[in-house]
Protein backbone atom coordinates (compact mmCIF):
# COMPACT_ATOMS: atom_id res chain seq x y z
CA UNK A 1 18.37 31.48 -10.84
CA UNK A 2 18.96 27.75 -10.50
CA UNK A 3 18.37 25.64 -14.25
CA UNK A 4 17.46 21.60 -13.03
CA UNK A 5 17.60 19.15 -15.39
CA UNK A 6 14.53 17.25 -15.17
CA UNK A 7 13.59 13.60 -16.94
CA UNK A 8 10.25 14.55 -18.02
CA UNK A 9 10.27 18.76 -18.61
CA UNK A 10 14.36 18.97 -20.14
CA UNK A 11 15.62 22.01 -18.51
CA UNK A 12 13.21 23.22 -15.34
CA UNK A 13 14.58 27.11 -14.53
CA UNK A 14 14.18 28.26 -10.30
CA UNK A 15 14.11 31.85 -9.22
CA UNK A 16 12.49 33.78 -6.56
CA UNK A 17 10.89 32.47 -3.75
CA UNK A 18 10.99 29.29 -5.58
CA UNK A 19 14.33 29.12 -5.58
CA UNK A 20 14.56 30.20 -1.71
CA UNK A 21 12.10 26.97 -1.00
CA UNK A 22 14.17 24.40 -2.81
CA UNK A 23 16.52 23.53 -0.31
CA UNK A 24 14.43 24.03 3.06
CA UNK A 25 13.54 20.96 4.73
CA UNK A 26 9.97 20.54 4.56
CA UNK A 27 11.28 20.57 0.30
CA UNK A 28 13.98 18.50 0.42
CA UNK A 29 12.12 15.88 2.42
CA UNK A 30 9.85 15.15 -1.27
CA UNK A 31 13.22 13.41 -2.33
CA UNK A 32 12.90 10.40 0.00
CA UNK A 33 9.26 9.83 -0.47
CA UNK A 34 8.03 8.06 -3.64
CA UNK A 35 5.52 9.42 -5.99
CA UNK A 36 3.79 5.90 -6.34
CA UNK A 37 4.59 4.20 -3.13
CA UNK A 38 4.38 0.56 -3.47
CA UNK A 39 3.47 0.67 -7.77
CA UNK A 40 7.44 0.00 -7.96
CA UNK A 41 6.78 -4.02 -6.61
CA UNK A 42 4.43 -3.84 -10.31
CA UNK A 43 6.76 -1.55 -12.36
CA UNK A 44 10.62 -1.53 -10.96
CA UNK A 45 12.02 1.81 -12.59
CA UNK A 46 8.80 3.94 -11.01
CA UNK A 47 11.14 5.06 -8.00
CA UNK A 48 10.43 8.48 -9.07
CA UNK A 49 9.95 10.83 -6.30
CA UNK A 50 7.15 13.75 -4.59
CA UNK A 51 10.49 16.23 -5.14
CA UNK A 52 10.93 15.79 -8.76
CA UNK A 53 6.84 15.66 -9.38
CA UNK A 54 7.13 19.16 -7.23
CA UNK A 55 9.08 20.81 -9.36
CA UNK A 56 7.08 19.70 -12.66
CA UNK A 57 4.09 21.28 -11.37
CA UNK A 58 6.17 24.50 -10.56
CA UNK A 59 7.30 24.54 -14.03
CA UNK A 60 3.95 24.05 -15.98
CA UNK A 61 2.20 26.31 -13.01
CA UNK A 62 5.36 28.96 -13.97
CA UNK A 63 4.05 28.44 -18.08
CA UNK A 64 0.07 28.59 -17.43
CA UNK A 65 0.98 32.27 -15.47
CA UNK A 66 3.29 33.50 -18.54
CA UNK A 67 0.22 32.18 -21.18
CA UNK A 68 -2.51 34.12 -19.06
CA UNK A 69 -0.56 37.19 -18.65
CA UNK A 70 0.01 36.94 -14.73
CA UNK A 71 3.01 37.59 -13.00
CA UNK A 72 4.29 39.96 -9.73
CA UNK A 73 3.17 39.00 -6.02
CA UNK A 74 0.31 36.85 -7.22
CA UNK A 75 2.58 34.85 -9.79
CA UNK A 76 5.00 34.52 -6.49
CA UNK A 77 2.12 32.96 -4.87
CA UNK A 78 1.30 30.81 -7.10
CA UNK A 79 4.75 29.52 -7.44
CA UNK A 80 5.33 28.88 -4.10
CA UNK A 81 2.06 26.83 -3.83
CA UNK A 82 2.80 25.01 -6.76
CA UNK A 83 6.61 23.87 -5.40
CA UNK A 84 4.83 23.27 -1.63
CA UNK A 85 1.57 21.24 -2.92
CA UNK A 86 3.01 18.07 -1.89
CA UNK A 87 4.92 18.74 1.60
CA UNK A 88 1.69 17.56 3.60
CA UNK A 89 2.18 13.83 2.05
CA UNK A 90 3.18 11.37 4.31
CA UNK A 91 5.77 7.92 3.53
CA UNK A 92 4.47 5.91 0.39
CA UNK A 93 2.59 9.38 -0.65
CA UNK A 94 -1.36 8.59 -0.63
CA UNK A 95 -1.34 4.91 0.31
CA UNK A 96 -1.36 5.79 4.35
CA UNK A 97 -3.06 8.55 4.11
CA UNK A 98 -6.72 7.05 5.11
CA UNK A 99 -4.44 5.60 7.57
CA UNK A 100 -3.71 9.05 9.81
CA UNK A 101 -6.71 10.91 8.43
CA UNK A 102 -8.71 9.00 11.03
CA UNK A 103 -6.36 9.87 13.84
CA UNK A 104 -5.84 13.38 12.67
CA UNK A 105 -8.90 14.50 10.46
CA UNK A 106 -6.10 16.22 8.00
CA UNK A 107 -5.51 15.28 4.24
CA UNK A 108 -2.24 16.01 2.53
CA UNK A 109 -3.42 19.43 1.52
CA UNK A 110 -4.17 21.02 4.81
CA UNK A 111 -0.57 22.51 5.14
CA UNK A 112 -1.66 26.27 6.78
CA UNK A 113 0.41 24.52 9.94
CA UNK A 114 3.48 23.44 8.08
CA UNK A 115 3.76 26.48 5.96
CA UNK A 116 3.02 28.98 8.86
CA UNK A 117 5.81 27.76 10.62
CA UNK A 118 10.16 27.29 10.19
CA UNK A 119 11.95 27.56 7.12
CA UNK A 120 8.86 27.47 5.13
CA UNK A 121 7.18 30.36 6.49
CA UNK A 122 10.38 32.28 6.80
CA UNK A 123 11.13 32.23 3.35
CA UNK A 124 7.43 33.17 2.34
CA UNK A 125 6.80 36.04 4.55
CA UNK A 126 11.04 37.19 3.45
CA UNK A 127 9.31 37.42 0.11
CA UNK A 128 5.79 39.21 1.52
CA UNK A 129 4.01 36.61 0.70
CA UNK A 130 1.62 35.27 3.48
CA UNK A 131 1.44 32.05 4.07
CA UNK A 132 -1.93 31.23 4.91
CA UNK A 133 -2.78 32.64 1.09
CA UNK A 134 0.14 30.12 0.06
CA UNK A 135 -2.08 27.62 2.06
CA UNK A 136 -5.43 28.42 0.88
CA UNK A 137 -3.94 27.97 -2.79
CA UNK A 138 -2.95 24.26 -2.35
CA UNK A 139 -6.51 23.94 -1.51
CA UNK A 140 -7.79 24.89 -4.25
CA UNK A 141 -9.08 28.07 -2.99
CA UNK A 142 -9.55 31.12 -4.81
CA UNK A 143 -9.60 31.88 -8.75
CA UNK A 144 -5.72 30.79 -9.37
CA UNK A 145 -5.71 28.20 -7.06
CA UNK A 146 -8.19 26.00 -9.50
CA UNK A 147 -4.52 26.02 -11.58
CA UNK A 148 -3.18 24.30 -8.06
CA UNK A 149 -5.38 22.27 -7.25
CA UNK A 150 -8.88 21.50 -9.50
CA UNK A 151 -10.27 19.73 -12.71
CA UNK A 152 -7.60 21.77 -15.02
CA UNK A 153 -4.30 21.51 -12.42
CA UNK A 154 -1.26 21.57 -13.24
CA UNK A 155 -0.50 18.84 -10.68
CA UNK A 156 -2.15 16.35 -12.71
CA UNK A 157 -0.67 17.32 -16.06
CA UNK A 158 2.61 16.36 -14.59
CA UNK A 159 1.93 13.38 -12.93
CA UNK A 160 0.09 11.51 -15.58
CA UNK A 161 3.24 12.60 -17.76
CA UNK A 162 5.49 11.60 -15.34
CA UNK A 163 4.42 8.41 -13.98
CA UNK A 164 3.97 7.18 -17.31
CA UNK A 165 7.49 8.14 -18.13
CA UNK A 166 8.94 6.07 -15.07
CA UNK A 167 6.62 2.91 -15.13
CA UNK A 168 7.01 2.97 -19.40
CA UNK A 169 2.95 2.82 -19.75
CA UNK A 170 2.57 5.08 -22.10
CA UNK A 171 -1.34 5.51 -21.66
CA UNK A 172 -0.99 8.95 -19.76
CA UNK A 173 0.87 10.62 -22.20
CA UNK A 174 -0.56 13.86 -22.93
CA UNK A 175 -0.04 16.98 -24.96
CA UNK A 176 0.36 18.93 -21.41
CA UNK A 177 2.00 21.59 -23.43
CA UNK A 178 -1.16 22.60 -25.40
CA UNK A 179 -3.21 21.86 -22.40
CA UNK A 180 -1.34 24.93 -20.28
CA UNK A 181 -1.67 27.06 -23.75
CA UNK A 182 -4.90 26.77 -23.80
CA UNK A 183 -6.00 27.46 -20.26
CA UNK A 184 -7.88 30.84 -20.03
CA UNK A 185 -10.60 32.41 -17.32
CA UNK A 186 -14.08 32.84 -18.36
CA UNK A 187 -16.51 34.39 -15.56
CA UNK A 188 -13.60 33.63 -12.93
CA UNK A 189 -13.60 29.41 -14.31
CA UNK A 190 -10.56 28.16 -15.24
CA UNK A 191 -11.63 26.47 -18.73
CA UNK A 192 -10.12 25.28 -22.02
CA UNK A 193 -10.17 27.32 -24.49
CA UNK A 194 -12.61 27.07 -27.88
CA UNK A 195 -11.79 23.68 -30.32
CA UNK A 196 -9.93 21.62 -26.80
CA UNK A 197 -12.88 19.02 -26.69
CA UNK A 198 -10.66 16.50 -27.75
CA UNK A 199 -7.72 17.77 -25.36
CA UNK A 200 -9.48 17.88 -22.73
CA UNK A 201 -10.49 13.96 -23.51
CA UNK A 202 -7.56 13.29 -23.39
CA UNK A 203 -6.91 14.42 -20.19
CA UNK A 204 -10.02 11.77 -19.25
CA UNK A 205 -9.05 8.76 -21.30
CA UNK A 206 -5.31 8.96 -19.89
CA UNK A 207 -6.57 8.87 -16.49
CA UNK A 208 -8.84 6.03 -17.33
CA UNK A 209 -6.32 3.94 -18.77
CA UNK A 210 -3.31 4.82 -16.41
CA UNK A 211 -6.03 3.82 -13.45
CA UNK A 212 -6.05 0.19 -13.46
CA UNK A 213 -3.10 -0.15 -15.14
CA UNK A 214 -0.71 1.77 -12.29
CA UNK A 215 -2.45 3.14 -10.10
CA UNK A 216 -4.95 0.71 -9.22
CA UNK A 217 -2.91 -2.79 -10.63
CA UNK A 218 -4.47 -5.96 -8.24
CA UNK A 219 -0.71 -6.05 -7.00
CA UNK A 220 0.00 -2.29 -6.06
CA UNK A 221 -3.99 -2.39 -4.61
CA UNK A 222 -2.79 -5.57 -2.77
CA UNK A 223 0.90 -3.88 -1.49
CA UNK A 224 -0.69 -0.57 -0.34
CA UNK A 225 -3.60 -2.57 1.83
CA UNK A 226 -0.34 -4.82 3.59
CA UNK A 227 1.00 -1.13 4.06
CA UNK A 228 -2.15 0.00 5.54
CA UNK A 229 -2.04 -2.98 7.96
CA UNK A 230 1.09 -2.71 9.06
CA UNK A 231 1.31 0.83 9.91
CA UNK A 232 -2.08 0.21 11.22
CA UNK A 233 -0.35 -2.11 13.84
CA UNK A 234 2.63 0.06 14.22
CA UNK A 235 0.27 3.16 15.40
CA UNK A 236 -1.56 0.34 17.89
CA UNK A 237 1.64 -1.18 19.32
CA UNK A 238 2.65 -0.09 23.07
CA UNK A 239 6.50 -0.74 22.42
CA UNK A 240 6.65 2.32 19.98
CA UNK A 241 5.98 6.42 20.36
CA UNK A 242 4.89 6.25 17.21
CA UNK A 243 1.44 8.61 17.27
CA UNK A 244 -0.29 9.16 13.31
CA UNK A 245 1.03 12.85 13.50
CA UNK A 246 4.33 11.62 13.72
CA UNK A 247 3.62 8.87 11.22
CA UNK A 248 2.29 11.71 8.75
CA UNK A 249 5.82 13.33 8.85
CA UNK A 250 8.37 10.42 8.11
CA UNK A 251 9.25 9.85 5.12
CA UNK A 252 9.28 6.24 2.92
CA UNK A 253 12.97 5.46 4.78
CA UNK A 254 11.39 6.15 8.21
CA UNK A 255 8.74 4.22 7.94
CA UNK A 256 10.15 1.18 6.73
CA UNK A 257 13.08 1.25 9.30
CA UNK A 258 9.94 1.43 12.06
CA UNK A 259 8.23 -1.69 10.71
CA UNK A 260 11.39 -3.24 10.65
CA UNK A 261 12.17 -2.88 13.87
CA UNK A 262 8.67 -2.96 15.62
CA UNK A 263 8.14 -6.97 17.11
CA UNK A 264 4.03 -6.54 15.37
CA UNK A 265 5.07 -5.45 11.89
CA UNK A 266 8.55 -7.51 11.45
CA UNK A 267 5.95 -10.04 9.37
CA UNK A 268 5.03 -7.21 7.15
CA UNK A 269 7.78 -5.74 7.02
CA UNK A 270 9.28 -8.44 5.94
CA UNK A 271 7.14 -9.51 3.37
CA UNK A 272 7.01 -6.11 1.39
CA UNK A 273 10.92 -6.37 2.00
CA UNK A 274 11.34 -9.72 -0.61
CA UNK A 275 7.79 -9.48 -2.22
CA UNK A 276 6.47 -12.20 -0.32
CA UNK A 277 3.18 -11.37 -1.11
CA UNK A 278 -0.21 -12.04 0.14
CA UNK A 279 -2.32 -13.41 -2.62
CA UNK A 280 -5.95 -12.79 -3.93
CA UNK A 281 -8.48 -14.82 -1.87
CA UNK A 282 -11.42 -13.21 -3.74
CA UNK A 283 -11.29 -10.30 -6.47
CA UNK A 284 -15.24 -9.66 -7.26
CA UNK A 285 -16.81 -7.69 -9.52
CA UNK A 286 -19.36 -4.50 -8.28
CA UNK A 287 -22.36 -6.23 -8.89
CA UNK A 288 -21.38 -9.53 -6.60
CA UNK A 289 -21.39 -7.00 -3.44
CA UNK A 290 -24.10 -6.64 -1.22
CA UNK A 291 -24.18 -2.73 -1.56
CA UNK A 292 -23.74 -2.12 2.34
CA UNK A 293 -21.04 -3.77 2.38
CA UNK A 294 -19.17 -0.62 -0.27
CA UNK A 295 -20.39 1.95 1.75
CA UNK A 296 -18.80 -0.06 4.61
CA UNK A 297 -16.85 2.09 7.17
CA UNK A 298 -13.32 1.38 8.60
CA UNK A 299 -14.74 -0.46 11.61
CA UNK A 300 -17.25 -2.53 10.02
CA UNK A 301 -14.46 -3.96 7.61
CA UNK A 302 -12.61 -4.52 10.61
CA UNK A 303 -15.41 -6.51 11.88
CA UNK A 304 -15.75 -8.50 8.34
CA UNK A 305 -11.97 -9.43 8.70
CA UNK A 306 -13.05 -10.63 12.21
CA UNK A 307 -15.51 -12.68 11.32
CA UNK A 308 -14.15 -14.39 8.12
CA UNK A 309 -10.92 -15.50 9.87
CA UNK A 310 -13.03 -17.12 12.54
CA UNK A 311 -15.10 -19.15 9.62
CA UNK A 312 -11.63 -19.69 8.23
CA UNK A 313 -10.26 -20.50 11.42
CA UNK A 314 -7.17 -18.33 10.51
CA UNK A 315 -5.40 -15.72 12.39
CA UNK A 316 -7.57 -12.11 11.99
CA UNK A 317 -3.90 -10.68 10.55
CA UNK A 318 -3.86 -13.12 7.75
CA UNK A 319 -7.15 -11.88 6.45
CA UNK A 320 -6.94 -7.91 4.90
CA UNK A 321 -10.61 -6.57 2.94
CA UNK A 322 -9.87 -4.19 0.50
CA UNK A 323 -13.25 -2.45 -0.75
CA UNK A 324 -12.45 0.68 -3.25
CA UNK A 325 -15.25 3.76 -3.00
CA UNK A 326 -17.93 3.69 -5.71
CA UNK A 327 -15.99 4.62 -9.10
CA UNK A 328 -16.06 8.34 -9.36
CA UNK A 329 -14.43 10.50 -12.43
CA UNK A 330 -14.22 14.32 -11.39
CA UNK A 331 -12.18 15.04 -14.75
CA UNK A 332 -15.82 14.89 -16.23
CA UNK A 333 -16.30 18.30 -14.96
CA UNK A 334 -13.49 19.41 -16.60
CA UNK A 335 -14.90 22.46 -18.04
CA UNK A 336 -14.54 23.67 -22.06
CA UNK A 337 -15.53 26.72 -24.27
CA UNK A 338 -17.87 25.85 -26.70
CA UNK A 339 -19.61 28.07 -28.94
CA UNK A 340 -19.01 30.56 -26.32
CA UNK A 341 -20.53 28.78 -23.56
CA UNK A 342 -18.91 27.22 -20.38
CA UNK A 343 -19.85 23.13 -20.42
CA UNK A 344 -18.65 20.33 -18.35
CA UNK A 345 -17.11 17.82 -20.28
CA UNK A 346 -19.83 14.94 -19.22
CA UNK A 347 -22.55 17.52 -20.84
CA UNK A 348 -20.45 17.39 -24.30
CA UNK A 349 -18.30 14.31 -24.68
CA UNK A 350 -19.81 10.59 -25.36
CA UNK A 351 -16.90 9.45 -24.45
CA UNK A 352 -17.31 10.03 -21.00
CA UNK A 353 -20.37 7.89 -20.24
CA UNK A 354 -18.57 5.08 -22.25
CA UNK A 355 -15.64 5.34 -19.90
CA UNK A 356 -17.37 5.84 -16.73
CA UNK A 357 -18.75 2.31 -17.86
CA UNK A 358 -15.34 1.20 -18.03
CA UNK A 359 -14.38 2.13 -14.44
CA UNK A 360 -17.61 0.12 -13.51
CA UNK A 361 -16.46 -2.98 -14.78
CA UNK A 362 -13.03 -2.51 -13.99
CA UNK A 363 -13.99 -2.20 -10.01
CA UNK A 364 -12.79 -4.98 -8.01
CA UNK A 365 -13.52 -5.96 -4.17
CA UNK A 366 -10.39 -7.78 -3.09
CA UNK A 367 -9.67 -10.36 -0.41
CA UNK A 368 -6.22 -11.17 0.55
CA UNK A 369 -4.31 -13.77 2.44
CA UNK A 370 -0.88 -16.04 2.71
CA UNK A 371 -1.06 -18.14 -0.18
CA UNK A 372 -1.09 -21.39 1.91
CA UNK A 373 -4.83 -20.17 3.46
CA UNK A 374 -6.29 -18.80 -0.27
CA UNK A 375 -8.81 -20.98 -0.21
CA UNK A 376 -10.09 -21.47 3.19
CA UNK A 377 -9.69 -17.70 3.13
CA UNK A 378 -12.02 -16.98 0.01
CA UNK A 379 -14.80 -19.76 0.47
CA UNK A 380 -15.00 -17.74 4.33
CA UNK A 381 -15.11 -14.45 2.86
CA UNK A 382 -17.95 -15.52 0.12
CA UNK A 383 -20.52 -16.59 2.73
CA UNK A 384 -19.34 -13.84 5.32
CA UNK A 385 -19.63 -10.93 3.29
CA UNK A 386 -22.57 -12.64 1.11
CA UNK A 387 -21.14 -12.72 -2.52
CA UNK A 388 -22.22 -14.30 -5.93
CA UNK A 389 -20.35 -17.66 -5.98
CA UNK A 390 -20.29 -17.75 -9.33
CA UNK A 391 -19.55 -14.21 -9.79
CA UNK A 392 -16.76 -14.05 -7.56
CA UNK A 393 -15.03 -17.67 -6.60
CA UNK A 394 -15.17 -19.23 -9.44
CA UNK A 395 -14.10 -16.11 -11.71
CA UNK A 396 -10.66 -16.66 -9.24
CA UNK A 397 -10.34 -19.73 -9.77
CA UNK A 398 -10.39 -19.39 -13.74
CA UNK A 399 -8.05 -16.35 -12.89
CA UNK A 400 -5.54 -18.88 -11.09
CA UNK A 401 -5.67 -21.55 -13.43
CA UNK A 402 -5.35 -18.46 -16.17
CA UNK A 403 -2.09 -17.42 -14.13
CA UNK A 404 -0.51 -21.83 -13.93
CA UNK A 405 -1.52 -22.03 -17.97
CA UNK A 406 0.56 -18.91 -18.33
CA UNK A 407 3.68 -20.14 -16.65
CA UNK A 408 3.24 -22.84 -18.90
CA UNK A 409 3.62 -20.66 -22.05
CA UNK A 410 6.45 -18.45 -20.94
């Protein structure tokens, strides 16, 4: 047995096939990619990593099996998924993965290769465990892999904990410890237990907060789309081998020393190097966008970015669309035991309709640009893409001058 002294969990205790996974590759490779990518350019001490988040969810996956009463081969398995959940992430975690899904068609989670093969799968099938079932857990399959991967996962008790540990926003702090105590299986559903209504809103309102606060701030939304760009460019340029599957197996160091040293992302690079920044162009609310322009694809932004550097006579690179999905809240199905019934959280909480409003309000399309071309930038993208004036320019502006009276007062 191996005892690890975690930041978040105190003492975090290894054994069994756990243990054997720790130091393979595919494992050890979590330690140089960050949990938050680029959030660290917003908040400086979240350099927390995929390795340490890994072995959180092992530990609270290893507590949820001792509560329920499970434990032998099908414990084992569980373990193993909950330590491997992560390997499929590529640098910066999710902010490329968009990026390489449309070159690859595979998400994070689709590991059945990675865990089939080497070390990995060595280690698994030296324990008789089988891989693909190891697999087919990370995705959520089956009636314990809801505890990997669903409304009620382990994975997200630790990383609301943790990332608002290491950015020191203390909005997703949660009682994860009477969350995993209270876990049970009703009908084959993993649900909270009678009287958790108000733990399983809590659950909801931490991710609510924590959302635009970290993991959707304007500047770690603006740094992950510059990302995006550059690796975008790095995939397209003919001086590199760099293909997506290869991109989808560096990790953060990799990456940057490829942008660095490719002649089409040196800009980038550069700029995400010293935080020279793009800046907001346009940041508009849901209800200034056309709604064709949301359900957009990748290639008709493309063709927006096009077209609004050409009004703003501006070089297409200096011109990045960033246009989130509709807001969406899937911890509303989170379900509960009430009066002996299974219901989804939306059915029984108020507060989830009142939040759900919040996301709507909080949604932002964002335009971005070198400083120096802001506004050519924004008045092109306002006619291009057909926004509210009003709605959209001239809230900017007010932010701007909002952001010069501030310097003012500090």
């Amino acid at each position: 047995m191996t005892t690890i002294k975690d930041s978040v969990h105190d003492h975090i205790r290894v054994d069994g096939v756990a243990r054997d996974l720790l130091d393979t590759p595919a494992v050890q490779r979590l330690r140089n990619i960050r949990q938050l990518g680029t959030v660290s350019l917003v908040y400086p001490s979240a350099n927390h990593t995929r390795f340490e988040h890994s072995l959180g969810v092992y530990h609270l996956a290893c507590e949820a099996l001792e509560h329920l009463g499970i434990d032998g081969q099908q414990a084992e398995h569980v373990h193993a998924a909950a330590l491997l959940h992560d390997v499929g992430h590529g640098p910066f975690s999710h902010n490329l993965e968009a990026v390489t899904h449309r070159r690859t068609g595979r998400y994070h989670d689709d590991v059945h290769g990675l865990l089939a093969e080497g070390d990995v799968g060595d280690v698994l099938r030296s324990h008789d465990l089988e891989p693909a079932a190891v697999a087919d857990l990370v995705a959520g399959e089956g009636r314990f892999g809801q505890l990997v991967s669903g409304e009620l996962d382990v994975d997200r008790m630790d990383y609301l904990v943790r990332d608002a540990h290491h950015t020191g926003v203390p909005y997703g702090t949660i009682d994860h410890g009477r969350l995993v105590r209270e876990l049970t299986f009703t009908d084959g559903e993993l649900v909270l237990d009678e009287g958790n209504v108000q733990a399983a809103e809590s659950l909801l309102v931490a991710r609510a907060l924590m959302n635009p606060t970290v993991y959707s701030h304007s500047v770690a939304r603006l740094t992950k789309a510059m990302l995006r760009r550059a690796s975008e460019r790095l995939l397209e340029s003919p001086e590199t081998d760099v293909d997506a599957g290869t991109l989808q197996r560096m990790d953060d160091h990799d990456l940057i020393v490829a942008l660095r040293t490719c002649a089409e992302t040196t800009e980038f690079s550069r700029r995400l190097d010293q935080r020279d920044l793009y800046k907001r162009a346009v940041w508009a609310e849901i209800d200034d966008v056309p709604g064709g322009i949301i359900e957009s694809d990748h290639e008709s932004i493309r063709e927006f970015e096009r077209e609004i550097a050409d009004t703003a006579d501006v070089d297409p690179e200096c011109v990045i669309l960033d246009v989130p999905g509709r807001p969406s809240m899937t911890e509303s199905t989170t379900r509960v035991l009430v009066n002996g019934d299974i219901r989804r959280l939306g059915q029984q909480s108020p507060l989830v309709e009142a939040l759900r409003a919040a996301q709507y309000s909080q949604w932002r399309l964002g335009v971005y640009s070198p400083p120096e071309m802001r506004e050519r930038v924004g008045r092109a993208a306002v006619d291009v893409l057909g926004l509210d004036i009003e709605g959209a320019l001239v809230r900017e502006v007010r932010n701007g001058l909002d952001a010069t009276l501030d310097q003012f007062v500090d």
